[in-house]
C-alpha atoms as a PDB file:
ATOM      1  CA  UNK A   1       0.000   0.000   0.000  1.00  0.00           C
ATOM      2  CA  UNK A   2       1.483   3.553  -0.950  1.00  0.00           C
ATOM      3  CA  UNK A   3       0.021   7.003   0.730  1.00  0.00           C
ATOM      4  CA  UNK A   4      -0.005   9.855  -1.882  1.00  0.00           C
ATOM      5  CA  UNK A   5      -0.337  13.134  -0.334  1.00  0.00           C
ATOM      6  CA  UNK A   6      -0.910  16.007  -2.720  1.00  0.00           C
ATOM      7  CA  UNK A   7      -0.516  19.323  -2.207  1.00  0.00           C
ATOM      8  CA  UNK A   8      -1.058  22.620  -3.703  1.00  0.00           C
ATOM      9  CA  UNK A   9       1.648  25.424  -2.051  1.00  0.00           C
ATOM     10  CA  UNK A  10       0.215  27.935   0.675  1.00  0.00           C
ATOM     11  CA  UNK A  11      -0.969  31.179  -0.493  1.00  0.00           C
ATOM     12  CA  UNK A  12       1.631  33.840  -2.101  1.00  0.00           C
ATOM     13  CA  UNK A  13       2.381  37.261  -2.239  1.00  0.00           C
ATOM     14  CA  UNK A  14       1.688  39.383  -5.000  1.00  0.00           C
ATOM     15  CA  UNK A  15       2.321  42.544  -4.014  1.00  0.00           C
ATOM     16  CA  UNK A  16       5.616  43.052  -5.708  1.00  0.00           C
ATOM     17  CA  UNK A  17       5.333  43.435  -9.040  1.00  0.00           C
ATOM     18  CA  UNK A  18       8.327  43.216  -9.959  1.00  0.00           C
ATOM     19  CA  UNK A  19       8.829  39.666  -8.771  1.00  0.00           C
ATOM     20  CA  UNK A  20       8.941  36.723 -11.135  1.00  0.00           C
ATOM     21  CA  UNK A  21       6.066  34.200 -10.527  1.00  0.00           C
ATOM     22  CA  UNK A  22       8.751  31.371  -9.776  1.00  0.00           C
ATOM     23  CA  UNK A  23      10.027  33.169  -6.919  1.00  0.00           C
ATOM     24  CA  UNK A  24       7.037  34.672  -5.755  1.00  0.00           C
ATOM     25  CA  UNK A  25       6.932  34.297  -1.477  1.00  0.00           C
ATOM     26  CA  UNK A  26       4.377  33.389   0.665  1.00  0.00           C
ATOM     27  CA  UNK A  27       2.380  36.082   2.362  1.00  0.00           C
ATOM     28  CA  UNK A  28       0.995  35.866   6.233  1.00  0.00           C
ATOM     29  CA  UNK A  29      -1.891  33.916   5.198  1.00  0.00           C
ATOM     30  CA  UNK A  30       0.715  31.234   3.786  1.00  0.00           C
ATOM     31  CA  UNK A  31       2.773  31.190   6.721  1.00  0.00           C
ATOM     32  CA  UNK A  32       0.141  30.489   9.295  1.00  0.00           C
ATOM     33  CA  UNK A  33      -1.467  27.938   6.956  1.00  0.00           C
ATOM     34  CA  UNK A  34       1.767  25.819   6.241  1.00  0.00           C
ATOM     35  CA  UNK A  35       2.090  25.364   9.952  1.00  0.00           C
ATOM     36  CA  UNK A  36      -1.814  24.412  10.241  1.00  0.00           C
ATOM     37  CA  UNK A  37      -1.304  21.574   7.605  1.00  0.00           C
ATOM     38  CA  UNK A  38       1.403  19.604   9.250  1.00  0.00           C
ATOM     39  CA  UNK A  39      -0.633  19.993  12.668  1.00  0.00           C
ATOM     40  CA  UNK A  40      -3.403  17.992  10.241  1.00  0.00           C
ATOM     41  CA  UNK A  41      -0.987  15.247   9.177  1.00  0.00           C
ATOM     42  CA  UNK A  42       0.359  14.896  12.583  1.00  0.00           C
ATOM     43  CA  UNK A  43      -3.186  14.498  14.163  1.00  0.00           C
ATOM     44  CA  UNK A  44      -3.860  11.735  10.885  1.00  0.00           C
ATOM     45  CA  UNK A  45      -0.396  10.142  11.904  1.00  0.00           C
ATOM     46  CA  UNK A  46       0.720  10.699   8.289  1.00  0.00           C
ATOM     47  CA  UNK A  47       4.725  10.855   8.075  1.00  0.00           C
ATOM     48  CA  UNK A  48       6.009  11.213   4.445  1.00  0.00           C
ATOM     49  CA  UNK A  49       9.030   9.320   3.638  1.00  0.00           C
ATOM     50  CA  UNK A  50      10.189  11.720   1.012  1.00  0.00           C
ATOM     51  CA  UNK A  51       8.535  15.172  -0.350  1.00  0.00           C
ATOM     52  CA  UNK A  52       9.037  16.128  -3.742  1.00  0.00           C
ATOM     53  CA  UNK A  53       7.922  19.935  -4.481  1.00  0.00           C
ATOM     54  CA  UNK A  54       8.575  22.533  -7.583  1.00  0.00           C
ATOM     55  CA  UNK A  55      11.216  24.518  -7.664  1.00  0.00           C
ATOM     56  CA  UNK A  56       8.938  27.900  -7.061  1.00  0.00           C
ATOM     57  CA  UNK A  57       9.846  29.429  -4.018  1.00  0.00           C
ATOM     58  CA  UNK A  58       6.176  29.298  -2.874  1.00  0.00           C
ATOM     59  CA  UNK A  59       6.164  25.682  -3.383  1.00  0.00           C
ATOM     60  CA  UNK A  60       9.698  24.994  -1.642  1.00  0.00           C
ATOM     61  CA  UNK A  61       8.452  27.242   1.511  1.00  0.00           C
ATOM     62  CA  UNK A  62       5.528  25.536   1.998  1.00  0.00           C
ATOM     63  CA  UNK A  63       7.293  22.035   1.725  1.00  0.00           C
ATOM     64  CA  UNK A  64       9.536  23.320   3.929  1.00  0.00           C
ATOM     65  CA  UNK A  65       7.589  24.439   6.554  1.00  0.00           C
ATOM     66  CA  UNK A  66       5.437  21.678   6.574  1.00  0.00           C
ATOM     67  CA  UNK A  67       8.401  19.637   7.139  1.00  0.00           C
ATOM     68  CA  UNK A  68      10.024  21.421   9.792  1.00  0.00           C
ATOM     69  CA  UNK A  69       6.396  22.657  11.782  1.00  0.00           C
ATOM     70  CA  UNK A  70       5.761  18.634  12.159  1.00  0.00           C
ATOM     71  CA  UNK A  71       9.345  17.995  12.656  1.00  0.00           C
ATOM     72  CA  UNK A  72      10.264  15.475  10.020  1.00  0.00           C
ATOM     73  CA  UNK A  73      13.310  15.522   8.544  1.00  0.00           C
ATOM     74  CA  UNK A  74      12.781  13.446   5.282  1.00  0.00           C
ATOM     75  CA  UNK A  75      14.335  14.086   2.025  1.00  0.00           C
ATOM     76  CA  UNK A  76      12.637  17.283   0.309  1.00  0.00           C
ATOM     77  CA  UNK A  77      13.670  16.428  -3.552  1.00  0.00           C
ATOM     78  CA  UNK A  78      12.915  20.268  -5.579  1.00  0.00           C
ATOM     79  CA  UNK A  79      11.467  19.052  -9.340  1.00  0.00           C
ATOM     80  CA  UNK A  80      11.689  22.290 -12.032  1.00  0.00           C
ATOM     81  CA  UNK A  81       9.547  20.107 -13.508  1.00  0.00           C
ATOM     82  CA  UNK A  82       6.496  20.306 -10.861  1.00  0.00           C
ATOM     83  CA  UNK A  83       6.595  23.988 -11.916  1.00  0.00           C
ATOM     84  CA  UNK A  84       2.998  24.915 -12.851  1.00  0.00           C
ATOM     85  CA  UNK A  85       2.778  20.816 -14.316  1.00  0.00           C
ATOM     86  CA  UNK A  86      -0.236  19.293 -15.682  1.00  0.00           C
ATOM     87  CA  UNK A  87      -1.589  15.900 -14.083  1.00  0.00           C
ATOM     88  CA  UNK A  88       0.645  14.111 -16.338  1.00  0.00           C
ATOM     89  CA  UNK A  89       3.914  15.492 -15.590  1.00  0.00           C
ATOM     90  CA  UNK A  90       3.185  15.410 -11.981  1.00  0.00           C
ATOM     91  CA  UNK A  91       2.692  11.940 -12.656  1.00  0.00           C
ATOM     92  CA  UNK A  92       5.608  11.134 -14.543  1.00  0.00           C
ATOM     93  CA  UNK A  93       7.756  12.445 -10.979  1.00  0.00           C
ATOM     94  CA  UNK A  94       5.652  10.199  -8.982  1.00  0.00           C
ATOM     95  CA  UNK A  95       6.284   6.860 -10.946  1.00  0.00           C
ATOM     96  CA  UNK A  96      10.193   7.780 -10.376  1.00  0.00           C
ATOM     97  CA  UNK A  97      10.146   7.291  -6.945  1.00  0.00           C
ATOM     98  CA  UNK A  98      12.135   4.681  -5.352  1.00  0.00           C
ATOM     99  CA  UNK A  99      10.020   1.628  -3.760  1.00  0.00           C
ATOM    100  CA  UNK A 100      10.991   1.944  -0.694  1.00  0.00           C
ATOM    101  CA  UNK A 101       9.017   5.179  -0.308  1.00  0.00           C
ATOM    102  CA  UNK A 102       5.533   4.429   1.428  1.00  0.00           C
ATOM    103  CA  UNK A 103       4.423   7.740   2.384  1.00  0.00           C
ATOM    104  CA  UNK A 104       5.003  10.424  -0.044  1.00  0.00           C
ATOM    105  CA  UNK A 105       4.313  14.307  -0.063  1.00  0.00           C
ATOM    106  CA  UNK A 106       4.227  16.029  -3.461  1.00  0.00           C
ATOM    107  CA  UNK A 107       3.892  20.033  -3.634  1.00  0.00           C
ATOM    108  CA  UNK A 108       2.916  21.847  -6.382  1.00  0.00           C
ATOM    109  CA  UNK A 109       0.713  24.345  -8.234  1.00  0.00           C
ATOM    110  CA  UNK A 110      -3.111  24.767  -9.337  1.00  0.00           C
ATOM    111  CA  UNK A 111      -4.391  23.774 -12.359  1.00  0.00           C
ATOM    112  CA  UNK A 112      -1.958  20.629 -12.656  1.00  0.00           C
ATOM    113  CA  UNK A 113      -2.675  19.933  -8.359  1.00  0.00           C
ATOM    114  CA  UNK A 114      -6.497  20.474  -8.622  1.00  0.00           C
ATOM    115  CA  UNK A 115      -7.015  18.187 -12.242  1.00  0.00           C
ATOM    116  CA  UNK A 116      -5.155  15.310 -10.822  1.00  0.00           C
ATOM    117  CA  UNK A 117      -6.585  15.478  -6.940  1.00  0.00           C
ATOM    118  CA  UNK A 118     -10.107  15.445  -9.394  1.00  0.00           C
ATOM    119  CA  UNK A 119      -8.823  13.136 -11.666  1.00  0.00           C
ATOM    120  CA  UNK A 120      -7.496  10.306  -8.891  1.00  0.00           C
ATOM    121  CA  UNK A 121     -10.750  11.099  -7.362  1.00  0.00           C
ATOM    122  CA  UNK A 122     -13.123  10.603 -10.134  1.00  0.00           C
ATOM    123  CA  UNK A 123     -14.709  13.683  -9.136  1.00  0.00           C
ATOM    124  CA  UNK A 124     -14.133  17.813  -9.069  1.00  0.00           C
ATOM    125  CA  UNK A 125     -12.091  18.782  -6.713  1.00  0.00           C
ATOM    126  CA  UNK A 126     -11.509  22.094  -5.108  1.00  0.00           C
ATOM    127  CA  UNK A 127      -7.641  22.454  -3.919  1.00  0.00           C
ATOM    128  CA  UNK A 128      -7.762  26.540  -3.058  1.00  0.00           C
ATOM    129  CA  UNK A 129      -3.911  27.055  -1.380  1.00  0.00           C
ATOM    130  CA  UNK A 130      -2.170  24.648   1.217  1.00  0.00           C
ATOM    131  CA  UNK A 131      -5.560  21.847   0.381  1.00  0.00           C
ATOM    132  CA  UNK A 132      -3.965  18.543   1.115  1.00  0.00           C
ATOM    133  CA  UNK A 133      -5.382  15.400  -0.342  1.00  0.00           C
ATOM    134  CA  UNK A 134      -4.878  12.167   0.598  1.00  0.00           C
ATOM    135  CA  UNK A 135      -4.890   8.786  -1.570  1.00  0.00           C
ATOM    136  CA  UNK A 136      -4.146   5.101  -0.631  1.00  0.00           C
ATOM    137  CA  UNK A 137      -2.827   2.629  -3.911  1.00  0.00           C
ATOM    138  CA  UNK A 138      -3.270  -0.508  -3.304  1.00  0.00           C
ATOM    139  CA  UNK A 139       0.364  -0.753  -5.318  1.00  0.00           C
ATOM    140  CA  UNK A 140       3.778  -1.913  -4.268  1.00  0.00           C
ATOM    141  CA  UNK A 141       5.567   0.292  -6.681  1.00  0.00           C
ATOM    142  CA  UNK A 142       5.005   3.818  -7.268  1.00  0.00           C
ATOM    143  CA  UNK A 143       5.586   2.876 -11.222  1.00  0.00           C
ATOM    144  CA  UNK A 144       2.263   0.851 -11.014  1.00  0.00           C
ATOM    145  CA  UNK A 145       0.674   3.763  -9.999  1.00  0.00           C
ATOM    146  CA  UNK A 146      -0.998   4.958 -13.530  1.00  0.00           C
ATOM    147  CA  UNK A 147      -2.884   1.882 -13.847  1.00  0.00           C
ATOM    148  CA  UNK A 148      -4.252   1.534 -10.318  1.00  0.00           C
ATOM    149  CA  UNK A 149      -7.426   2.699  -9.026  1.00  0.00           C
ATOM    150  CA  UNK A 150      -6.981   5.134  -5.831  1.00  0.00           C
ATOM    151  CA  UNK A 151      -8.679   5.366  -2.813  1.00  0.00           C
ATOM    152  CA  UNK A 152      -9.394   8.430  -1.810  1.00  0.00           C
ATOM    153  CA  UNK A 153      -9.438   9.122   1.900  1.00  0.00           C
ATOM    154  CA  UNK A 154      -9.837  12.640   2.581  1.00  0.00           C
ATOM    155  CA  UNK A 155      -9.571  16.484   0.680  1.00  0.00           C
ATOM    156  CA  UNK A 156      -8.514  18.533   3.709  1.00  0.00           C
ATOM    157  CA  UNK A 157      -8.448  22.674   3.301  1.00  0.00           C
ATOM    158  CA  UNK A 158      -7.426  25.162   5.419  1.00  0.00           C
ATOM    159  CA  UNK A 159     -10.383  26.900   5.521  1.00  0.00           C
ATOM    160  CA  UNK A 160     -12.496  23.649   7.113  1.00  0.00           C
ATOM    161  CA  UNK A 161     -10.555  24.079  10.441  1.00  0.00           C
ATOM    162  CA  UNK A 162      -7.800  21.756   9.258  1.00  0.00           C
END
């Protein structure tokens, strides 16, 4: 059994202009929210065994501070690729990880996060900033993943009293 944990980055900053939207920050909602999440996965006794997360610095915060607010120190692997990717790309990460991995965390970015959350789920799925959903494969490899049907356990957002 693998534990896919998808999640879409806490909310950014846009107030500076001038930034590039790769290294856009996160603002105060996104730093108390980050925080908030890993209290969640504590609570549901989920530990990932490795986090993969885009490159954007929004992305890479909120892995971050997920990681360090539930104090896990697991591998946090950054993926260029994850950058704004579509359900397929984010897939094509996911079947690269190692075996071994039971539990992973994947962060990333809205539309890609949202289509495959709705996709896995076989319904729509709203995934507004720091959402984390939660899947259980029935797989022992994360390559076997595209052809296996996923259980979804639970959407969790911020803004249900996560």
């Amino acid at each position: 059994m693998k534990t896919l944990l998808l999640m879409r980055h806490a909310k950014s900053d846009w107030d500076d202009a001038g930034v590039s939207d790769h290294d856009r920050p996160l603002n105060g909602r996104g730093q108390r929210a980050a925080p908030q999440m890993a209290a969640l996965l504590i609570a549901e006794k989920l530990t990932p065994d490795l986090i993969l997360s885009s490159t954007a610095l929004r992305a890479r915060t909120t892995a971050l501070a997920v990681a360090e607010a539930a104090g896990w120190k697991p591998e946090v692997r950054l993926r260029h690729a994850l950058y704004l990717a579509d359900p397929a790309r984010i897939v094509h990460e996911i079947v690269r990880i190692p075996r071994d991995v039971g539990c992973l965390l994947v962060v990333g970015h809205n539309p890609g996060m949202e289509d495959l959350v709705s996709d896995l789920s076989m319904m729509r799925q709203a995934m507004p900033t720091a959402a984390i959903a939660r899947f259980a494969f029935p797989i022992g490899s994360w390559d076997e993943l595209p052809a296996a049907r996923a259980e979804q356990v639970h959407v969790w957002r911020p803004r249900d009293g996560a």
